[in-house]
N, C-alpha and C. Protein backbone atom coordinates (compact mmCIF):
# COMPACT_ATOMS: atom_id res chain seq x y z
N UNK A 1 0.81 -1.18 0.00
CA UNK A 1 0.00 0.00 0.00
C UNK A 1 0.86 1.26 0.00
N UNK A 2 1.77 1.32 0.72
CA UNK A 2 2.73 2.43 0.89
C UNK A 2 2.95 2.85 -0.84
N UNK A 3 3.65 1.94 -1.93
CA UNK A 3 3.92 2.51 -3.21
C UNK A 3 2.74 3.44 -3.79
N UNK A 4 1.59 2.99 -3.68
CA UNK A 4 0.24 3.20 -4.20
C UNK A 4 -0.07 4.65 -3.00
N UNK A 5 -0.27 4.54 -2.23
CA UNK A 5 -0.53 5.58 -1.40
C UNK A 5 0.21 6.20 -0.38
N UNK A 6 0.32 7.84 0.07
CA UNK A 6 0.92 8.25 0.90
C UNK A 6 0.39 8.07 2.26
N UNK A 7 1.16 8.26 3.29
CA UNK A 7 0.79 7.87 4.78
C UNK A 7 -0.68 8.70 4.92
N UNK A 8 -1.06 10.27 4.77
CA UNK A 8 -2.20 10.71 4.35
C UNK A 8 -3.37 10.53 4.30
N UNK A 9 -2.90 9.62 2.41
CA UNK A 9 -4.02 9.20 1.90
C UNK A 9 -4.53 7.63 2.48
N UNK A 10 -3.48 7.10 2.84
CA UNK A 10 -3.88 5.36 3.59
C UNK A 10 -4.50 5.96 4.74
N UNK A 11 -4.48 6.63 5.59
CA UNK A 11 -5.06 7.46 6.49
C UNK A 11 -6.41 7.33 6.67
N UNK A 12 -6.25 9.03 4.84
CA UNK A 12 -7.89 9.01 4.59
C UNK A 12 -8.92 7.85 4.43
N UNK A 13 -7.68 6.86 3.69
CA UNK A 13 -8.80 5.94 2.71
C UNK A 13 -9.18 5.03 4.15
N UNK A 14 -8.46 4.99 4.96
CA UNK A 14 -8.90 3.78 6.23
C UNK A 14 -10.10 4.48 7.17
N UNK A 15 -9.84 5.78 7.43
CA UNK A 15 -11.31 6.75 7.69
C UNK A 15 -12.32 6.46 6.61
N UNK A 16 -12.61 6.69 5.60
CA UNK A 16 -13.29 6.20 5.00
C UNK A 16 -14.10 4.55 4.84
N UNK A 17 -13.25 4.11 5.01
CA UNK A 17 -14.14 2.40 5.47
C UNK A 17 -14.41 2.62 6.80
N UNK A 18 -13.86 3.51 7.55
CA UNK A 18 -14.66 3.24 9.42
C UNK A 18 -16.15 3.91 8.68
N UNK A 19 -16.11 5.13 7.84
CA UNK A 19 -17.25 5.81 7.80
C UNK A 19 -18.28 4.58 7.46
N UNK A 20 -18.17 4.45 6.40
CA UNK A 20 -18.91 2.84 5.77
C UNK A 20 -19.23 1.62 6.64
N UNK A 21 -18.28 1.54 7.55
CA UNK A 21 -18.58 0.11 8.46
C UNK A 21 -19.52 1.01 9.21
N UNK A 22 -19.43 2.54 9.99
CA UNK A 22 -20.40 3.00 10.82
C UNK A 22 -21.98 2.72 10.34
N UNK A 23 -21.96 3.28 8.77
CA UNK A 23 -23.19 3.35 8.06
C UNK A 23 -24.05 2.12 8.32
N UNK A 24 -23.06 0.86 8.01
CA UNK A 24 -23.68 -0.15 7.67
C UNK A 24 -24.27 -0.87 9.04
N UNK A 25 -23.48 -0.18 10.08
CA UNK A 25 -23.80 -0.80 11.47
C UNK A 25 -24.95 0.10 11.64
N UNK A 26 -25.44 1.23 11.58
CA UNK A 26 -26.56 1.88 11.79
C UNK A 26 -27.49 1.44 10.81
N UNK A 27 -27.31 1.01 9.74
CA UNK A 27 -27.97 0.68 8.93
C UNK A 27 -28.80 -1.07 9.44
N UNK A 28 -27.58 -1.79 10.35
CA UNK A 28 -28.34 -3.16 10.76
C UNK A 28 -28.81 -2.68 12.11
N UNK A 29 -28.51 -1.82 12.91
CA UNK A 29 -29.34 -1.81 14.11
C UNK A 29 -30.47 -1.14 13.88
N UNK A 30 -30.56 -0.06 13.59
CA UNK A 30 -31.93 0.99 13.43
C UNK A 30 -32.70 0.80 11.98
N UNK A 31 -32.37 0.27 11.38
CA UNK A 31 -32.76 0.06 9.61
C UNK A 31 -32.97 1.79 9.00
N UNK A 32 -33.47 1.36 7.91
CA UNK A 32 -33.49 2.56 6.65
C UNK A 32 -32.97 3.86 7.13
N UNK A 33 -34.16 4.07 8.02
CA UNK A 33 -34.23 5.38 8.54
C UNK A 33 -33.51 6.07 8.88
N UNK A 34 -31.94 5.55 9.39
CA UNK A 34 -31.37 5.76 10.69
C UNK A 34 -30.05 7.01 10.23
N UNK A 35 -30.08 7.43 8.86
CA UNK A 35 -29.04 7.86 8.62
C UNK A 35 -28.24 7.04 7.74
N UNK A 36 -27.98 5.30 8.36
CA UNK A 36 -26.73 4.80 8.07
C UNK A 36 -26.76 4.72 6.50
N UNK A 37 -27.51 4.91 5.55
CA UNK A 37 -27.01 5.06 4.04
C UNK A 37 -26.38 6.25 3.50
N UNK A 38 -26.62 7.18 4.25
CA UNK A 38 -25.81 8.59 4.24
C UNK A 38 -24.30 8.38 4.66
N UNK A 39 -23.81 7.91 5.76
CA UNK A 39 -22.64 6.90 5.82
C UNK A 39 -21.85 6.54 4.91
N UNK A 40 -22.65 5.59 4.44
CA UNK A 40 -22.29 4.43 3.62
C UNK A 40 -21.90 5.10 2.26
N UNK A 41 -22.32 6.27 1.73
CA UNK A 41 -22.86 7.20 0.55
C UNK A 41 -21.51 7.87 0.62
N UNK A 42 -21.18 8.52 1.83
CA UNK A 42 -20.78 9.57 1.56
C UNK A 42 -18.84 8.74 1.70
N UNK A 43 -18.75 8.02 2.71
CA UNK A 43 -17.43 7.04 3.17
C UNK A 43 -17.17 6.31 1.62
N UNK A 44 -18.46 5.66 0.78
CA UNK A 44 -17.66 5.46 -0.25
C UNK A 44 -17.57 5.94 -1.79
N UNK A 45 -18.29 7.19 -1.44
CA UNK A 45 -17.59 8.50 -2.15
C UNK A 45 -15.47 8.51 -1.78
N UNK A 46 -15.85 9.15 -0.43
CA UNK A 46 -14.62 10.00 -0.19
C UNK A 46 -13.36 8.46 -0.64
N UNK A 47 -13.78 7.36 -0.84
CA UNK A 47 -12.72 5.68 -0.58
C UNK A 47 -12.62 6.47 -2.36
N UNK A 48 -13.77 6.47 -3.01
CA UNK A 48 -13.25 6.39 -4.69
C UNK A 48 -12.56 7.45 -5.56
N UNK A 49 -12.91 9.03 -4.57
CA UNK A 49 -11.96 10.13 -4.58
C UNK A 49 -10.48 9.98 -4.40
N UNK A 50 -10.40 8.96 -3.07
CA UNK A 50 -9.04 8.76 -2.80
C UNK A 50 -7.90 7.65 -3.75
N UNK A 51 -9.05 6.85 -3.97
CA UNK A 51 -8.24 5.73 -4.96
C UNK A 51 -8.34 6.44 -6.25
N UNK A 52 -9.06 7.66 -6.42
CA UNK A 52 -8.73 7.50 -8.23
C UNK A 52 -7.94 9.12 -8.21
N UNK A 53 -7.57 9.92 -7.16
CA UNK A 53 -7.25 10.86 -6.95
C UNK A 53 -5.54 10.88 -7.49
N UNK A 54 -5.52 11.66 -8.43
CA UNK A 54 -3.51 11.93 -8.74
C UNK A 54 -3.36 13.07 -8.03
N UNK A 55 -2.03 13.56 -7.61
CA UNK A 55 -1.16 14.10 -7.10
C UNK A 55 -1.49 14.98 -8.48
N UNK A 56 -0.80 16.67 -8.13
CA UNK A 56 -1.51 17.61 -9.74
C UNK A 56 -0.01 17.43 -10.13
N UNK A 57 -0.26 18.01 -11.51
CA UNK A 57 0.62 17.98 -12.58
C UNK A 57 1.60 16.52 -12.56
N UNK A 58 0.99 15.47 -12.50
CA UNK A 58 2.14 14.07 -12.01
C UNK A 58 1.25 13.45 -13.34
N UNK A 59 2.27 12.12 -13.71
CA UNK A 59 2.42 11.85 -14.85
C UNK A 59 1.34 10.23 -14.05
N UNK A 60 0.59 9.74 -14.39
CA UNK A 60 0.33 8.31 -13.95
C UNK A 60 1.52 7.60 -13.60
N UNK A 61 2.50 7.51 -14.65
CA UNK A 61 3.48 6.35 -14.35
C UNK A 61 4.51 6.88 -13.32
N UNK A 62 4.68 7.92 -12.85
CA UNK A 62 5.09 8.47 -11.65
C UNK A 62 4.17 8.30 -10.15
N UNK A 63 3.18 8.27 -10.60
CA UNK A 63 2.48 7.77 -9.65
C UNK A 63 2.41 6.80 -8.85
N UNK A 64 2.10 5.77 -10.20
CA UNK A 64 2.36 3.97 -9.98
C UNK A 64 3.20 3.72 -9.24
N UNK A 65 4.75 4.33 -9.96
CA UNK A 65 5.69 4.39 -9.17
C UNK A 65 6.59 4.66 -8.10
N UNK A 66 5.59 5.28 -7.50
CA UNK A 66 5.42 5.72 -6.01
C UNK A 66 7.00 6.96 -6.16
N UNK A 67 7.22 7.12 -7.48
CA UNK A 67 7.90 8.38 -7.40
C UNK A 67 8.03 9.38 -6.59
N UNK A 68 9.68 10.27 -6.05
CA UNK A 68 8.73 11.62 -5.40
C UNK A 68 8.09 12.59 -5.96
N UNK A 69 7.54 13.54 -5.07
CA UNK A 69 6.79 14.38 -6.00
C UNK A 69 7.71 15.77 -6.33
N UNK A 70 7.74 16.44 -7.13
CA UNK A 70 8.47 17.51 -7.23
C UNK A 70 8.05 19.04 -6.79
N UNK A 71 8.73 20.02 -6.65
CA UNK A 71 8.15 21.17 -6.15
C UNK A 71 7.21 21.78 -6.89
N UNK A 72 5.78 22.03 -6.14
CA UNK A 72 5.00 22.39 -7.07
C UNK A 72 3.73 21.24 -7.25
N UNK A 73 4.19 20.37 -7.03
CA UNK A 73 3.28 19.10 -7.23
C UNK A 73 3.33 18.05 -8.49
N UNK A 74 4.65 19.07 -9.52
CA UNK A 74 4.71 18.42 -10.55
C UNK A 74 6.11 17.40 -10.71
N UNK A 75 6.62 16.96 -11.58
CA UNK A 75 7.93 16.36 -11.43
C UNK A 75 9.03 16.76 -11.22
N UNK A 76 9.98 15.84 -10.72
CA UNK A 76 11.11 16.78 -9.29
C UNK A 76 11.78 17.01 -11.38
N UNK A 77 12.69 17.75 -10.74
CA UNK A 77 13.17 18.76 -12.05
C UNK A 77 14.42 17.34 -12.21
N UNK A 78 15.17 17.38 -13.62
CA UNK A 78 15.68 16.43 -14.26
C UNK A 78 15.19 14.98 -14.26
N UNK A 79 14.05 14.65 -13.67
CA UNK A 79 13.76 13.14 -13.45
C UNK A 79 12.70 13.10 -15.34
N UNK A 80 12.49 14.45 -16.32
CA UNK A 80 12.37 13.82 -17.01
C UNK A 80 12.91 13.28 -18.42
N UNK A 81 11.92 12.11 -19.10
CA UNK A 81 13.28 11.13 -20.12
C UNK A 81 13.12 12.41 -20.97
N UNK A 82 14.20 12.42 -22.18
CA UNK A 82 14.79 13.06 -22.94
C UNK A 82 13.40 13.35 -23.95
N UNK A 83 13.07 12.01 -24.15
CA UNK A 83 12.17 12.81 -25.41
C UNK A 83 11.12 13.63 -25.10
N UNK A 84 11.13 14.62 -23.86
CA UNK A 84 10.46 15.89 -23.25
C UNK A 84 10.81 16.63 -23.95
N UNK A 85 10.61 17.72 -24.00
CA UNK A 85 10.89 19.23 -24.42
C UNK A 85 10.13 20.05 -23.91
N UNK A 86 10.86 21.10 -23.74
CA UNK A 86 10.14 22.27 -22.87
C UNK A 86 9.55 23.20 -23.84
N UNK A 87 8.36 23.80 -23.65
CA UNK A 87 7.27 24.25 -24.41
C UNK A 87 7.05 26.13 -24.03
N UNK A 88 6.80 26.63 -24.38
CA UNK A 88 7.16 28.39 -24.35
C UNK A 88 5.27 28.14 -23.06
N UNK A 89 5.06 27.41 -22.99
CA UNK A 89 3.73 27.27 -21.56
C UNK A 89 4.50 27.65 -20.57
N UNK A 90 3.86 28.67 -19.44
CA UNK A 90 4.35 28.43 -18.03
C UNK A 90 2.90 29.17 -17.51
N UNK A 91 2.94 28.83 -16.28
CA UNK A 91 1.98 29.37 -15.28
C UNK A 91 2.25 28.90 -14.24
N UNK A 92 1.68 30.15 -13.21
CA UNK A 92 1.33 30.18 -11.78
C UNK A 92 0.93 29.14 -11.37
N UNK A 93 1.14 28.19 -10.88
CA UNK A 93 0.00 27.29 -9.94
C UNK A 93 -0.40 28.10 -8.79
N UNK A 94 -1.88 28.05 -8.46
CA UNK A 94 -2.32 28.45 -7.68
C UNK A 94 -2.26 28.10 -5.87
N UNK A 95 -2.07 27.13 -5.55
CA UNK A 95 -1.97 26.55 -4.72
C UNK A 95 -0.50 26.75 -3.66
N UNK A 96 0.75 26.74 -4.71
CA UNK A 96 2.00 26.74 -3.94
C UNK A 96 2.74 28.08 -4.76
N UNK A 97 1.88 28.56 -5.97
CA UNK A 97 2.50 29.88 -6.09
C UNK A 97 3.55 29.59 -6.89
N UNK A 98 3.94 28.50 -7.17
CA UNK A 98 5.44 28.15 -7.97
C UNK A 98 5.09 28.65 -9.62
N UNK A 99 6.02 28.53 -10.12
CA UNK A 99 5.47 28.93 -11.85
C UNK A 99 6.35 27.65 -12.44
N UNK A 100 5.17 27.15 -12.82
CA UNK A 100 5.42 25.67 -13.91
C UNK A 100 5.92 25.62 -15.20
N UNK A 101 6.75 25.13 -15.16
CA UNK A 101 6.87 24.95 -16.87
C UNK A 101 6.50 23.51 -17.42
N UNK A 102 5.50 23.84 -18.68
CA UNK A 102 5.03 22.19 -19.35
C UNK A 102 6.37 22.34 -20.36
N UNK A 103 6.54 20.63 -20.14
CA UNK A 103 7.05 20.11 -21.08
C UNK A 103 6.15 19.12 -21.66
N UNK A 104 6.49 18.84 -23.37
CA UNK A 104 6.18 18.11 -24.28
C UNK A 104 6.73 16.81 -24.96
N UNK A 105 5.80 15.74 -25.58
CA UNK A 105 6.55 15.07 -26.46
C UNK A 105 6.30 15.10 -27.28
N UNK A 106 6.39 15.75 -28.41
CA UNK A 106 6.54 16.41 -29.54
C UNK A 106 5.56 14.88 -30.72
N UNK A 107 5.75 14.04 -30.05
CA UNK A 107 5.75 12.68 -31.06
C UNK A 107 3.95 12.54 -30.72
N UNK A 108 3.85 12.16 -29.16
CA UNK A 108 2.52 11.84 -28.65
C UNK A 108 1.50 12.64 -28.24
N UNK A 109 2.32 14.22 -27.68
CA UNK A 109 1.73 15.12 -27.09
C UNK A 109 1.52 15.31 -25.90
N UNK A 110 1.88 14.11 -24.87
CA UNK A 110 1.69 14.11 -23.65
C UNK A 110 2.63 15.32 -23.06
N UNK A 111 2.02 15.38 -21.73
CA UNK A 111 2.60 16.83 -21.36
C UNK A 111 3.17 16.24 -19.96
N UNK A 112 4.03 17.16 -19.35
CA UNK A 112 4.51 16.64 -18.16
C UNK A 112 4.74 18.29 -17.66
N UNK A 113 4.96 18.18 -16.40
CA UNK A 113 4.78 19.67 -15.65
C UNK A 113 6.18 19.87 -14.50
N UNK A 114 7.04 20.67 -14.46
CA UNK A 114 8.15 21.09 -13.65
C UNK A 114 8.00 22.53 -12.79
N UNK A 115 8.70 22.52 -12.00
CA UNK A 115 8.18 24.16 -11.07
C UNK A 115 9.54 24.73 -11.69
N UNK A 116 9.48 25.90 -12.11
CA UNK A 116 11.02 26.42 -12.52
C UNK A 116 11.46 27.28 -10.96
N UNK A 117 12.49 27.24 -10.62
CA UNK A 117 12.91 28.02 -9.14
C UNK A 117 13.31 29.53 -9.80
């Protein structure tokens, strides 16, 4: 679990099944009424947010790979392969304020994201 998820998110996602086991236990003592599908609703919401949730500007296969993350949220700077290229794109991220630069692969189009310092 650790590759797949941060201490955090194994956290969140284990709060999330207490929410669900609560639901379902209110749901067998008191039946319908009791709330416990609201529980159950909302715990496995927040479980499918967390499992399908990426880290921003991160590539999937950085993910998988339980890679670190780079400043900014995007990839740590030189970790990417060559056939990148850096693209005249940059912006603010909002969040940490860093200014991103996308890079490209010119071949596929996929984009990958760096914080410039």
């Amino acid at each position: 679990m650790g590759v797949l998820f941060g201490t955090s998110r194994a956290i969140l996602l284990g709060a999330a099944g207490l929410v669900i086991l609560a639901g379902l236990a209110l749901l067998g003592a008191v039946g319908p009424g009791s709330g416990g599908l609201m529980f159950v609703l909302l715990g496995g919401a927040a479980a499918v947010v967390l499992l399908f949730e990426r880290t921003r500007y991160r590539s999937e296969a950085a993910e998988r790979a339980g890679e670190p993350i780079g400043p900014g949220g995007g990839e740590p700077p030189g970790s990417l392969e060559p056939r990148f290229a850096p693209t005249a794109e940059v912006f603010v991220d909002p969040t940490s304020r860093r200014q991103m630069r996308v890079f490209a692969d010119p071949r596929t189009g996929e984009r990958r994201y760096v914080a410039e310092d």
